[in-house]
C-alpha atoms as a PDB file:
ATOM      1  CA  UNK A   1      45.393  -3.830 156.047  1.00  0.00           C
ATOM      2  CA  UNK A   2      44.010  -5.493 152.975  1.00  0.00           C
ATOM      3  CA  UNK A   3      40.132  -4.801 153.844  1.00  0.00           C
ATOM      4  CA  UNK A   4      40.607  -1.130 154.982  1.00  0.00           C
ATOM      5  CA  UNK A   5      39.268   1.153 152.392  1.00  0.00           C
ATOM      6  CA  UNK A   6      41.277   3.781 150.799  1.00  0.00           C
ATOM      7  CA  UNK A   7      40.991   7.652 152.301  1.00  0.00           C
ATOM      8  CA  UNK A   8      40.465   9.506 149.381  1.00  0.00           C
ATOM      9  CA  UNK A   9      41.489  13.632 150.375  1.00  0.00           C
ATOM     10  CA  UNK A  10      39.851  16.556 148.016  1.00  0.00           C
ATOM     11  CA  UNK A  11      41.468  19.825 148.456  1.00  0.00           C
ATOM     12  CA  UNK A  12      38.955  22.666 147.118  1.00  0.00           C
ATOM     13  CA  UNK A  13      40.621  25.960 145.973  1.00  0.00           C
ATOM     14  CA  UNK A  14      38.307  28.875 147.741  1.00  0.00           C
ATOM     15  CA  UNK A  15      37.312  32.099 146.163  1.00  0.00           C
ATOM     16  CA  UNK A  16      37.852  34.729 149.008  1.00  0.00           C
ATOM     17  CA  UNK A  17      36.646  38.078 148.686  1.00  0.00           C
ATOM     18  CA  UNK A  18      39.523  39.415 147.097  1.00  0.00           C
ATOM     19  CA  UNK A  19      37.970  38.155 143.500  1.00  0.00           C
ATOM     20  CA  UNK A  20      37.708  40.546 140.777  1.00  0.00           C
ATOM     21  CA  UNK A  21      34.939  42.739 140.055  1.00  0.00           C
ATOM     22  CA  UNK A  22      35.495  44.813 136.955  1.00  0.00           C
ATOM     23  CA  UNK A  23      35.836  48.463 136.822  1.00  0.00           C
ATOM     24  CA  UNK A  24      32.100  49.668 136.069  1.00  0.00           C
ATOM     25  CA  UNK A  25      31.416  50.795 139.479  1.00  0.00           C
ATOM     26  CA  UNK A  26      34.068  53.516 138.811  1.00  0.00           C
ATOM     27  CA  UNK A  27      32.129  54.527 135.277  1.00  0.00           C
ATOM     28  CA  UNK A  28      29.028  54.889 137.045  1.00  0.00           C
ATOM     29  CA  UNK A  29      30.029  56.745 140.226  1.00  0.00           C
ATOM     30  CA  UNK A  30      31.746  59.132 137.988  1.00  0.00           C
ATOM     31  CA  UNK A  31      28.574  59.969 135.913  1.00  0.00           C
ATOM     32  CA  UNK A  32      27.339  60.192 139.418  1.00  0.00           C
ATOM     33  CA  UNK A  33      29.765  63.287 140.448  1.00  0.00           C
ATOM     34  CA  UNK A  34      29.544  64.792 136.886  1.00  0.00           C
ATOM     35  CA  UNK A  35      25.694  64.892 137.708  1.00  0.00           C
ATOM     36  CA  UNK A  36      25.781  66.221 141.532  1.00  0.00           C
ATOM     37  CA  UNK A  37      28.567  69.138 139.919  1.00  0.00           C
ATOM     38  CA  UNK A  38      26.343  70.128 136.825  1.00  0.00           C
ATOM     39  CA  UNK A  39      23.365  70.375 139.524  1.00  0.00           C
ATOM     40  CA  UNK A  40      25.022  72.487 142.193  1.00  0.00           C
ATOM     41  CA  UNK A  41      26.415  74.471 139.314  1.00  0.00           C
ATOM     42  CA  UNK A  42      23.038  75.296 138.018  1.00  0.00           C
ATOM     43  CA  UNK A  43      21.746  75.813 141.659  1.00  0.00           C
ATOM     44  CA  UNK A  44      24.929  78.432 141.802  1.00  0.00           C
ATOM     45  CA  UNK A  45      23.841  79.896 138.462  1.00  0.00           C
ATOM     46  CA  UNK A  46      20.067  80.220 139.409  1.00  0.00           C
ATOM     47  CA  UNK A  47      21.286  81.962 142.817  1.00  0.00           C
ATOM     48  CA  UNK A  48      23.612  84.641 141.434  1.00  0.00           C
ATOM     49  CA  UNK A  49      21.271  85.559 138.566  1.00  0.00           C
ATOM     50  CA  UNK A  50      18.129  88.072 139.222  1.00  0.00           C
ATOM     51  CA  UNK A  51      14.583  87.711 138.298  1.00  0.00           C
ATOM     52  CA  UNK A  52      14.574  90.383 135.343  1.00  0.00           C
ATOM     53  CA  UNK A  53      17.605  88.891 134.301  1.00  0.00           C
ATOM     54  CA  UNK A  54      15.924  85.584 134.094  1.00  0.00           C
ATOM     55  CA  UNK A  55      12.670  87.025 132.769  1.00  0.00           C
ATOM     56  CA  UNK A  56      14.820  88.831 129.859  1.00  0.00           C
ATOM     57  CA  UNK A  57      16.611  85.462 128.953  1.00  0.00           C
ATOM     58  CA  UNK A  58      13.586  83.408 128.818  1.00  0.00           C
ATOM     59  CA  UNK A  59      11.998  86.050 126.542  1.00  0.00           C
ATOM     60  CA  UNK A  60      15.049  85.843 123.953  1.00  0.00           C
ATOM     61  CA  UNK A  61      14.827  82.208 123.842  1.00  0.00           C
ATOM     62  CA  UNK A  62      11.159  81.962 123.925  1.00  0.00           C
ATOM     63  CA  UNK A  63      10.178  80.233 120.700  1.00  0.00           C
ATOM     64  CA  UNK A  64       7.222  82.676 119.861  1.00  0.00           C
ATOM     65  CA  UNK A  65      10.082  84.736 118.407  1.00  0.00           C
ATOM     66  CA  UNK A  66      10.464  82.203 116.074  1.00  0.00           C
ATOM     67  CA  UNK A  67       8.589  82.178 112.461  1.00  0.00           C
ATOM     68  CA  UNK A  68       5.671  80.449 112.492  1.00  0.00           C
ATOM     69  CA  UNK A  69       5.335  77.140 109.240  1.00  0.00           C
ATOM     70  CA  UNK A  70       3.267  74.616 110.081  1.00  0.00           C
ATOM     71  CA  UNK A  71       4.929  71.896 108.183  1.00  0.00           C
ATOM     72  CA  UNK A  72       2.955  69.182 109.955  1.00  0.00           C
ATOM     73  CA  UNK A  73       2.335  67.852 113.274  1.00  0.00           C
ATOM     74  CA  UNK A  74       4.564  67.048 116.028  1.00  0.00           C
ATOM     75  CA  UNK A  75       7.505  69.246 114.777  1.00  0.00           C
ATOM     76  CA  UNK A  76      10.108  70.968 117.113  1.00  0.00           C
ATOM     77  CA  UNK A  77       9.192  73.852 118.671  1.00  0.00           C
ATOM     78  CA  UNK A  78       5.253  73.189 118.890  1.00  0.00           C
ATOM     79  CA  UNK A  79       5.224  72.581 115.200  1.00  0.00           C
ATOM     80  CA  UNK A  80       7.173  75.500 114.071  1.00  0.00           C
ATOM     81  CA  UNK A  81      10.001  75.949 112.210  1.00  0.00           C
ATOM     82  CA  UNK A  82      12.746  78.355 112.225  1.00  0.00           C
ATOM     83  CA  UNK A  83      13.023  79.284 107.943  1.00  0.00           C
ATOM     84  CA  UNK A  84      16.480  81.490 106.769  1.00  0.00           C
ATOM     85  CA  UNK A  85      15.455  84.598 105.465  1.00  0.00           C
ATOM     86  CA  UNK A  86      14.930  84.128 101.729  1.00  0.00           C
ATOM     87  CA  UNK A  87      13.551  80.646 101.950  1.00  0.00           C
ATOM     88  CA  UNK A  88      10.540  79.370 100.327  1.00  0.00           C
ATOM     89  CA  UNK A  89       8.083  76.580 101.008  1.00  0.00           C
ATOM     90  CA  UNK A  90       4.883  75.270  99.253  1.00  0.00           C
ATOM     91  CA  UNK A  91       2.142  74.908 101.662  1.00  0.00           C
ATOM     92  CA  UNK A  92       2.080  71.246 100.788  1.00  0.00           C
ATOM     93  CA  UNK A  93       5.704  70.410 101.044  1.00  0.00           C
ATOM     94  CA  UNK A  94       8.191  70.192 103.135  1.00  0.00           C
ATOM     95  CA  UNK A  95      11.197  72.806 102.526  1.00  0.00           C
ATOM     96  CA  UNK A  96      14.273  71.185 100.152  1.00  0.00           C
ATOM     97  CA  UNK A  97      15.065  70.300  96.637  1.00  0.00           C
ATOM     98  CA  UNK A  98      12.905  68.850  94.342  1.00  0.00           C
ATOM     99  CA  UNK A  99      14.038  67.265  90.827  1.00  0.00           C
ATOM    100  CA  UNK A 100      12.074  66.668  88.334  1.00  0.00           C
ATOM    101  CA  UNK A 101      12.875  63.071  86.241  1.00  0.00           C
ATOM    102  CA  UNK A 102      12.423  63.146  82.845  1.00  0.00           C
ATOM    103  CA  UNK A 103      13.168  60.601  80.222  1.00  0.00           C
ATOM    104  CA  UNK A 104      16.766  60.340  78.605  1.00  0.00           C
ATOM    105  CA  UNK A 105      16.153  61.741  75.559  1.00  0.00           C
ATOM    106  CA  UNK A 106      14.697  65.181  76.983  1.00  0.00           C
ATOM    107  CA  UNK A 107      16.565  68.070  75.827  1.00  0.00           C
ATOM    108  CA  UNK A 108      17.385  70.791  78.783  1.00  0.00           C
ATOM    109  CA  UNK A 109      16.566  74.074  77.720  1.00  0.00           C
ATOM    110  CA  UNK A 110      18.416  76.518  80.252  1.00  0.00           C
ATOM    111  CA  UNK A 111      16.237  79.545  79.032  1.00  0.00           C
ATOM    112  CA  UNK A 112      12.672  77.714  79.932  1.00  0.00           C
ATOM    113  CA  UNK A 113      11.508  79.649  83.052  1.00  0.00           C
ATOM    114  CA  UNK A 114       8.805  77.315  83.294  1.00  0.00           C
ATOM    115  CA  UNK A 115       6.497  80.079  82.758  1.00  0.00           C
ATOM    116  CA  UNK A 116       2.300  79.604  82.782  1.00  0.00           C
ATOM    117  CA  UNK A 117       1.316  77.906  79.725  1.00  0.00           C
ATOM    118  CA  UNK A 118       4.717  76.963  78.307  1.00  0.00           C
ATOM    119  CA  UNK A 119       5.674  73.172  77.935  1.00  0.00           C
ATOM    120  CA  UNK A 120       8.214  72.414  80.891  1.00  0.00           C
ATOM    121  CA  UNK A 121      11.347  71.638  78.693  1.00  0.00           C
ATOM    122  CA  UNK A 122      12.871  69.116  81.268  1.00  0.00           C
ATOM    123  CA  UNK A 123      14.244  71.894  83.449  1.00  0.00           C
ATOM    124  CA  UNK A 124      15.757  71.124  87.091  1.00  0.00           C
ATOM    125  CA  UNK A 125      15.306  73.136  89.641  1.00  0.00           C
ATOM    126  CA  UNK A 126      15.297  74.396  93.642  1.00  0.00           C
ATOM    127  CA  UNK A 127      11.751  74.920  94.378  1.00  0.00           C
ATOM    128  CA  UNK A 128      12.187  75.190  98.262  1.00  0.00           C
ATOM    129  CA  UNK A 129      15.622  75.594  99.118  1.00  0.00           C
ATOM    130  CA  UNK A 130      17.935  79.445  98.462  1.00  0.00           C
ATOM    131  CA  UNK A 131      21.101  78.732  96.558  1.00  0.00           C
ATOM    132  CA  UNK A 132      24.081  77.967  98.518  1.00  0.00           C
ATOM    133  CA  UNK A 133      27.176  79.758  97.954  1.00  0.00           C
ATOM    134  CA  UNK A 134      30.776  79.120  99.152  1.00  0.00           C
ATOM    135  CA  UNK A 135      30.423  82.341 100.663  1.00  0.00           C
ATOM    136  CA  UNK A 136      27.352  81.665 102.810  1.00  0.00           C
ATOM    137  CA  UNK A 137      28.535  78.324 103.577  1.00  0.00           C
ATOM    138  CA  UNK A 138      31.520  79.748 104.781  1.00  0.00           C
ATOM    139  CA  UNK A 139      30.475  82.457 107.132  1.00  0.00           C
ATOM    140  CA  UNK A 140      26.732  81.119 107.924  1.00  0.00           C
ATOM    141  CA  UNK A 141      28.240  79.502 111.339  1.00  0.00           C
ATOM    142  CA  UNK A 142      30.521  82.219 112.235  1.00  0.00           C
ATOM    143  CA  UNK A 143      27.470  84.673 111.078  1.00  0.00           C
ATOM    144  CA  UNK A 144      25.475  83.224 113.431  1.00  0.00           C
ATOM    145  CA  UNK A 145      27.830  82.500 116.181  1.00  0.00           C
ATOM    146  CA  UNK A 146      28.916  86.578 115.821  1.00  0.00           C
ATOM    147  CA  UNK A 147      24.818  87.430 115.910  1.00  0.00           C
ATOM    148  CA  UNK A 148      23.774  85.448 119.050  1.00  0.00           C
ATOM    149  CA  UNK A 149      26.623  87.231 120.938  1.00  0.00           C
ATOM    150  CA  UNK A 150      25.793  90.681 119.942  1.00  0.00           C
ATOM    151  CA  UNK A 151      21.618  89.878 121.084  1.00  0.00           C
ATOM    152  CA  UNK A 152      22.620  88.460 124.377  1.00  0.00           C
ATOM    153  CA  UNK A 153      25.022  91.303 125.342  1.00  0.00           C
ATOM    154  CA  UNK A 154      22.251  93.869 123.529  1.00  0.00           C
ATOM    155  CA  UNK A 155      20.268  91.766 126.090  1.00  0.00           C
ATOM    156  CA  UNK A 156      22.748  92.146 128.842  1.00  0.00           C
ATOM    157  CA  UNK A 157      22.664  95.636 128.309  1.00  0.00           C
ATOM    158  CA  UNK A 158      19.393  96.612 128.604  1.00  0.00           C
ATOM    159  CA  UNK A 159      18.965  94.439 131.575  1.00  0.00           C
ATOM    160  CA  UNK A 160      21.570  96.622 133.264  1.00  0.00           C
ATOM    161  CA  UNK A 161      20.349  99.972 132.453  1.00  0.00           C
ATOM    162  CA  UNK A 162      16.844  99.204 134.055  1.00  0.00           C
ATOM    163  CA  UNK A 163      19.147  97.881 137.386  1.00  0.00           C
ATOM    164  CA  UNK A 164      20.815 100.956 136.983  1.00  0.00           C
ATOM    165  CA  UNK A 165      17.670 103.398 136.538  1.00  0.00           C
ATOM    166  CA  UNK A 166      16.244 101.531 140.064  1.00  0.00           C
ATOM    167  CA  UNK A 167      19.335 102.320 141.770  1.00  0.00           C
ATOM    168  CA  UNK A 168      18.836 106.061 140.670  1.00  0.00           C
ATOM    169  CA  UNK A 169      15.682 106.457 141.458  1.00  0.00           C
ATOM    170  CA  UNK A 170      16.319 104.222 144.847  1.00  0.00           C
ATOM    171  CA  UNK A 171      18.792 106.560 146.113  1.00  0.00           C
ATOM    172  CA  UNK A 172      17.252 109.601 144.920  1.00  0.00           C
ATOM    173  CA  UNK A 173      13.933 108.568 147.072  1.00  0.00           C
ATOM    174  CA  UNK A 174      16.378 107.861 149.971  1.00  0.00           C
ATOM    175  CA  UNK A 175      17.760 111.220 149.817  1.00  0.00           C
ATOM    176  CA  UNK A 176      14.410 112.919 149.561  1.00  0.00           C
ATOM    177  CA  UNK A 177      12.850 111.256 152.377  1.00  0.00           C
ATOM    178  CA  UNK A 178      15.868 111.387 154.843  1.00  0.00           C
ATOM    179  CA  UNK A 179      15.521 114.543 157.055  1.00  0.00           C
ATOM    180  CA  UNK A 180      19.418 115.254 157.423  1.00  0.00           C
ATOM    181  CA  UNK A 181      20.152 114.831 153.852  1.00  0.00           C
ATOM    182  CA  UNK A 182      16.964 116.414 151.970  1.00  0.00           C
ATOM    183  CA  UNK A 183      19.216 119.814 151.522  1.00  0.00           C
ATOM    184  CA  UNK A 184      21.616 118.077 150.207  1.00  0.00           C
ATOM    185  CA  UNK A 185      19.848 116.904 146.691  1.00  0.00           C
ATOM    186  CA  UNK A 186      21.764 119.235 144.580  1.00  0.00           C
ATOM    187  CA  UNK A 187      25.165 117.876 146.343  1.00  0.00           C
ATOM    188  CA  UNK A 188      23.840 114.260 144.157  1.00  0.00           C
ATOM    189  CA  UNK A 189      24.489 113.935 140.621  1.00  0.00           C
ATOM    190  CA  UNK A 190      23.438 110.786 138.547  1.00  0.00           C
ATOM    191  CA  UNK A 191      24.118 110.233 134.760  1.00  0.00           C
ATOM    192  CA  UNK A 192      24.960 107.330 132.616  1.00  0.00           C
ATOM    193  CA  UNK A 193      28.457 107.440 130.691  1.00  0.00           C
ATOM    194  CA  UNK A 194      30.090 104.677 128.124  1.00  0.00           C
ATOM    195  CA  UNK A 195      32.062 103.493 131.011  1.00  0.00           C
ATOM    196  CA  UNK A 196      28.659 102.646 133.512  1.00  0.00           C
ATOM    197  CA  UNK A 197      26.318 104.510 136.340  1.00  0.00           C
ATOM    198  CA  UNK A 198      28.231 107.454 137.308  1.00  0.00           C
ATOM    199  CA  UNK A 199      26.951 109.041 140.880  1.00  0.00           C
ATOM    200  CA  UNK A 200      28.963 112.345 141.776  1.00  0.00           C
ATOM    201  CA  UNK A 201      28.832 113.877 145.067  1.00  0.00           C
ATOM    202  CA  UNK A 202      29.719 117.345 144.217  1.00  0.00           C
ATOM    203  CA  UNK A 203      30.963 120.811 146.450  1.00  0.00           C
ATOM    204  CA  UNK A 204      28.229 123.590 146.562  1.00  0.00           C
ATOM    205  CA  UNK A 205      29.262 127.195 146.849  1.00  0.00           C
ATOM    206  CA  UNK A 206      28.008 127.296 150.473  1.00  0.00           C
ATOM    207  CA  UNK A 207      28.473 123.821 151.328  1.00  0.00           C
ATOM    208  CA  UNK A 208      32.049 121.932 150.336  1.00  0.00           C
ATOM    209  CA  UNK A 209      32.157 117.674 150.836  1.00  0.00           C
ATOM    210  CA  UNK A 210      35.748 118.169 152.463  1.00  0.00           C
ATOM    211  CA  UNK A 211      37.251 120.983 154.443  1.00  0.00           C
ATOM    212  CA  UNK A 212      39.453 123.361 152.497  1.00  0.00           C
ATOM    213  CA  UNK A 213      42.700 121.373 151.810  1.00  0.00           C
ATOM    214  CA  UNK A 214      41.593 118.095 153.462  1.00  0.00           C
ATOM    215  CA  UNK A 215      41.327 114.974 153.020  1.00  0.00           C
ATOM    216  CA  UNK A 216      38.938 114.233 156.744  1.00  0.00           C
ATOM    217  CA  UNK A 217      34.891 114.152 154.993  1.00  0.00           C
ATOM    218  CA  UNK A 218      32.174 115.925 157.228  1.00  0.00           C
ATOM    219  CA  UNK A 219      29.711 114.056 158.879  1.00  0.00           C
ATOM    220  CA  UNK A 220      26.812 114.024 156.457  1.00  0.00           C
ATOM    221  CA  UNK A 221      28.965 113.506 153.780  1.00  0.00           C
ATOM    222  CA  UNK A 222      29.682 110.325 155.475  1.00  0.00           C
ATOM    223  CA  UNK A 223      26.067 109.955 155.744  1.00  0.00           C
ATOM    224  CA  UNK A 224      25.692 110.555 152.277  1.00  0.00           C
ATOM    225  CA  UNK A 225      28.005 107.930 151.192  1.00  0.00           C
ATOM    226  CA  UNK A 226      26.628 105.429 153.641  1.00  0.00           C
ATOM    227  CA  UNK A 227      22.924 105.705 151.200  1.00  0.00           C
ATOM    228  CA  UNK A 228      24.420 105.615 148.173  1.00  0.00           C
ATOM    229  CA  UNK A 229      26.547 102.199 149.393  1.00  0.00           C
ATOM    230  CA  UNK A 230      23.294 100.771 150.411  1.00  0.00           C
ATOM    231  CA  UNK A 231      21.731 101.865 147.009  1.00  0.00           C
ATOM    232  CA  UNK A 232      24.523  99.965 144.619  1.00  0.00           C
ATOM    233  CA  UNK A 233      25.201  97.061 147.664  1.00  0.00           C
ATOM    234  CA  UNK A 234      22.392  94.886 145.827  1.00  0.00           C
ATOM    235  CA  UNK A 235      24.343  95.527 141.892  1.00  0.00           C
ATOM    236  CA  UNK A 236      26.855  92.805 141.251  1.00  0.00           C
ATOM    237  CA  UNK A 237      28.764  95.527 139.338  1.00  0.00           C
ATOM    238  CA  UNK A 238      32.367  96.739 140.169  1.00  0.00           C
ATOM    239  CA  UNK A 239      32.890 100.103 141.281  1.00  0.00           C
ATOM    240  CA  UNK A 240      35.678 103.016 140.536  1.00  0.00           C
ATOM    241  CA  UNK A 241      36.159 105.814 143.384  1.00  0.00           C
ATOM    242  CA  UNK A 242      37.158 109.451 141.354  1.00  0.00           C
ATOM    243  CA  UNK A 243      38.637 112.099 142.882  1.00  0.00           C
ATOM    244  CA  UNK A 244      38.530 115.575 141.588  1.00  0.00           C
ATOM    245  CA  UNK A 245      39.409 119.391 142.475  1.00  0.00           C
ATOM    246  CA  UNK A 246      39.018 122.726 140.717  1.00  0.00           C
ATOM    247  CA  UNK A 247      42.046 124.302 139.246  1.00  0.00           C
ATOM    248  CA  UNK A 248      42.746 126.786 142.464  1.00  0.00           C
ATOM    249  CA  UNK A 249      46.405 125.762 143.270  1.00  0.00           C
ATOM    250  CA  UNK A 250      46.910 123.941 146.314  1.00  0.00           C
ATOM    251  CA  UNK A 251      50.374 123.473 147.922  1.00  0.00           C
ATOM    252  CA  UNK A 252      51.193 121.373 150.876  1.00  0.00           C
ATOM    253  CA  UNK A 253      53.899 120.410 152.615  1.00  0.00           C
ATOM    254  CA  UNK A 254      56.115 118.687 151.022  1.00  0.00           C
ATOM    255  CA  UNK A 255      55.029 119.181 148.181  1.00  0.00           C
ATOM    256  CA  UNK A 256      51.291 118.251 148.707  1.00  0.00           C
ATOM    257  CA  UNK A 257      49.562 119.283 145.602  1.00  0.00           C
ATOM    258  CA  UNK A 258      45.781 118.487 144.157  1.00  0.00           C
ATOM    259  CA  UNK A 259      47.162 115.320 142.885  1.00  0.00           C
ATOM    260  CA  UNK A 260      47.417 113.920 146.182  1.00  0.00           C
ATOM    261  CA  UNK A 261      44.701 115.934 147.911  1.00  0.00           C
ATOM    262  CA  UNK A 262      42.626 114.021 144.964  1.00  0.00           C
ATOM    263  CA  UNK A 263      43.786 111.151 145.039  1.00  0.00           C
ATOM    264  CA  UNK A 264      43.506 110.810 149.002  1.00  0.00           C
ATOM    265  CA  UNK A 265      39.850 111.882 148.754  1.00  0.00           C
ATOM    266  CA  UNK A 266      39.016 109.602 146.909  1.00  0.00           C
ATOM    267  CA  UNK A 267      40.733 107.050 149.041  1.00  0.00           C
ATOM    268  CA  UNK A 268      38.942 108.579 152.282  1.00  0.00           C
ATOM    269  CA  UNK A 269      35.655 107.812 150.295  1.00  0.00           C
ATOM    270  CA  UNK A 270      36.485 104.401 149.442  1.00  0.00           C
ATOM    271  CA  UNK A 271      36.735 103.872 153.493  1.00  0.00           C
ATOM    272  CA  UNK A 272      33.372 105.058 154.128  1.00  0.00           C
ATOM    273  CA  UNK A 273      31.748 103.224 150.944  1.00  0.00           C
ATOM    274  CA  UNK A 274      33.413  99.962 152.861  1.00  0.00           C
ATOM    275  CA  UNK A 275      32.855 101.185 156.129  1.00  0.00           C
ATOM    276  CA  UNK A 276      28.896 101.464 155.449  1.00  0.00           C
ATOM    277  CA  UNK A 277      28.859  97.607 154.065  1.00  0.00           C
ATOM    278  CA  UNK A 278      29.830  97.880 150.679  1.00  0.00           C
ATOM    279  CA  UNK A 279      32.696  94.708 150.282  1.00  0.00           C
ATOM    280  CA  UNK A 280      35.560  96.065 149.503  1.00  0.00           C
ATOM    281  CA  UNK A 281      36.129  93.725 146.839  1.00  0.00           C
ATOM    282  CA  UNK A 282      33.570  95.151 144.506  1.00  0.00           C
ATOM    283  CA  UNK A 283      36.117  98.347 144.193  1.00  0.00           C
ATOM    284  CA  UNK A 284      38.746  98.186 141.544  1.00  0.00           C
ATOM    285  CA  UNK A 285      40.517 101.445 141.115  1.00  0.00           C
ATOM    286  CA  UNK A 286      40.593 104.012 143.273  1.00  0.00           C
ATOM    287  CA  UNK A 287      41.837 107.534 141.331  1.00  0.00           C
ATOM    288  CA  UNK A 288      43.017 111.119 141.891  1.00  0.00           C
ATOM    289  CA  UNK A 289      42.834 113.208 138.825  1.00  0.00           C
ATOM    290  CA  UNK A 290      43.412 116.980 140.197  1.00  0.00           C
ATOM    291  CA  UNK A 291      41.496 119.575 137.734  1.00  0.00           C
ATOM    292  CA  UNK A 292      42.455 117.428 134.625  1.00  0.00           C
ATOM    293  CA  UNK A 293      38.274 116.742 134.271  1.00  0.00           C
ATOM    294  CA  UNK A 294      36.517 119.805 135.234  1.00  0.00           C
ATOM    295  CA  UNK A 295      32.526 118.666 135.147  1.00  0.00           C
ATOM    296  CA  UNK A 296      32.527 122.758 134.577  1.00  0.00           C
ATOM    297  CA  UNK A 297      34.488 123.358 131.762  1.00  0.00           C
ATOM    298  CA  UNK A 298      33.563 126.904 131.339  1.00  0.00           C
ATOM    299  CA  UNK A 299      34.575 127.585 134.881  1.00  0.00           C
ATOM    300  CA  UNK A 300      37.380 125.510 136.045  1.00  0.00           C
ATOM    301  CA  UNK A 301      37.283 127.320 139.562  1.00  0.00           C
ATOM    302  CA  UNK A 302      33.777 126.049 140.228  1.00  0.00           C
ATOM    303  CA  UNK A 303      32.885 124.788 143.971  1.00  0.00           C
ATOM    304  CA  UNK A 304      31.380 121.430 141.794  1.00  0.00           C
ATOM    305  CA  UNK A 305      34.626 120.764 140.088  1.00  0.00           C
ATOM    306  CA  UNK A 306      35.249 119.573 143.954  1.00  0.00           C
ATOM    307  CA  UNK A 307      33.568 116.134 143.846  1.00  0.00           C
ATOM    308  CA  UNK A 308      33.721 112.611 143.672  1.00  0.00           C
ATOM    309  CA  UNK A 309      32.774 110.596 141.589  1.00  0.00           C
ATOM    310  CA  UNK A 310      31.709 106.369 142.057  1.00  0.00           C
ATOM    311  CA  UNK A 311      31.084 104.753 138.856  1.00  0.00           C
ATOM    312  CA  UNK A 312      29.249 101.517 138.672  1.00  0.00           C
ATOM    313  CA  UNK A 313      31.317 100.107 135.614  1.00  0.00           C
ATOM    314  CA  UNK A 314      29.213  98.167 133.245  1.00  0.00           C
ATOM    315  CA  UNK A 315      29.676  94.574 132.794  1.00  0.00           C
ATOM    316  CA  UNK A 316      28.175  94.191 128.869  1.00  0.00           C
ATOM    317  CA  UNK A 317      30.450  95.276 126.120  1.00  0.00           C
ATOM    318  CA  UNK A 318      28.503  98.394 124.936  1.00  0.00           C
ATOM    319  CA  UNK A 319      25.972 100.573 126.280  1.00  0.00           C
ATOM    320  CA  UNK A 320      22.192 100.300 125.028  1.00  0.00           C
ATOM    321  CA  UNK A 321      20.666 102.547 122.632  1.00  0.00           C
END
């Protein structure tokens, strides 16, 4: 027993695969989905915006719009600068303050303008840089803030008045060139109003929209709202059915009066708008307004106070112009 060595054991702790890794995997897949949202938002955003629309906001931030200082090379913008309006710069230095140093026992003489030939009297001054005032300070940001707004909707606007003038002259083409609706070009009224596009189908003397009382369309005024649906289908723009009669008194049964024969041709138009492939989303009020809006004021028992009218409702804040 004496000569048998001793048996030495060693137990050894393992590290599984259960150890410990830290949390940066979770930073960096995060970044990760912040980056894949940001680019299928800006894949959304290029999608749903046109090409003039694209065109028109390029142009307004398109730094050739900017004032042009070369203040040396390799400056933002291509080497120009963007100057406030009352700002002045030497040619040889950069816009700020300069301050003269003079010797401490100087005398400041707040009169000396510094003018040609007089001895500079130890005067301090802004050479390069406008006087700021609380006021300024105050409402530069805000200013400016309040200014960009009212360029991009200006912007906005006019960008939507040439969408609207295509539409016009889209659906006035279609209407010329169709054989079964050619006659019916003086039916088709298109103006622009505060509220957006307005396009009025309106009675003739000889030739109403609805039958006498009804609310049932013709034919070809089905027809006719079927072009102008495919003329606006392309406009992002949210639409208002009108419904209008002359001042002749109608009474129903009831009590069926121009309020509801209004109000349900308008409704019967909506139908056909959505029935031709317009989605029926895109329309947000649907009216009846009797005679209360006679587009013949003079005459408020004209054949064109019957109409209807489909407004394509603006989406900027103001009209152009």
């Amino acid at each position: 027993m004496s000569g048998n060595k001793p048996i030495i054991i060693k137990k050894v702790k393992g590290h599984g695969h259960e150890g410990h890794h830290g949390g940066a995997w979770k930073v960096a897949y995060a970044d990760f989905v912040t980056a894949m949202m940001t680019f299928f938002l800006l894949l959304w955003l290029l999608n749903s915006t046109t090409q003039e629309q694209m065109v028109g906001i390029a142009d307004y931030f398109s730094p050739t719009a900017a004032s042009e200082s070369k203040s040396g090379a390799g400056g933002v913008l291509g080497g120009t600068s963007m100057l406030s309006p009352g700002a002045m710069s030497t040619p040889k230095t950069d816009p700020g303050v300069t301050v003269s140093l003079l010797p401490l026992d100087t005398k400041v003489d707040p009169d000396s303008q510094g003018e040609p030939g007089k001895k500079p009297s130890g005067t301090t001054k802004e050479t390069n840089a406008p006087k700021a005032t609380p006021a300024n300070d105050a409402t530069s940001g805000v200013g400016g803030a309040s200014d960009s707004m009212k360029a991009i909707d200006a912007l906005r606007a006019r960008i939507e008045e040439q969408e609207f003038q295509k539409v016009k002259q889209s659906l006035e083409q279609a209407i010329a060139t169709s054989h079964e609706l050619r006659e019916f070009g003086r039916n088709l009224k298109i103006d622009m109003t505060p509220e957006g596009m307005r396009i009025q189908i309106v009675d003739a003397e000889q030739r109403s929209m609805f039958p006498n009382g009804s609310a049932e369309m013709y034919s070809y005024t089905e027809h006719l709202l079927a072009k102008v649906a495919q003329a606006i289908a392309k406009l992002p723009n949210e639409i208002a059915v009108i419904g209008h009669t002359d001042a002749s008194p109608f009474r129903g049964r009831d009590g069926y009066t121009n309020w509801e024969l209004s109000t349900d041709r308008a409704n019967a138009s909506r139908r056909a708008l959505v029935g031709a492939g317009l989605p029926g989303w895109r329309i947000v009020r649907v009216v009846g307004k009797a005679d209360n809006e006679p587009l013949i004021k003079d005459d408020p028992y004209s054949a064109q106070n019957r109409r209807i009218s489909i407004i394509l409702l603006r989406q900027s804040k103001t009209p152009p112009g």
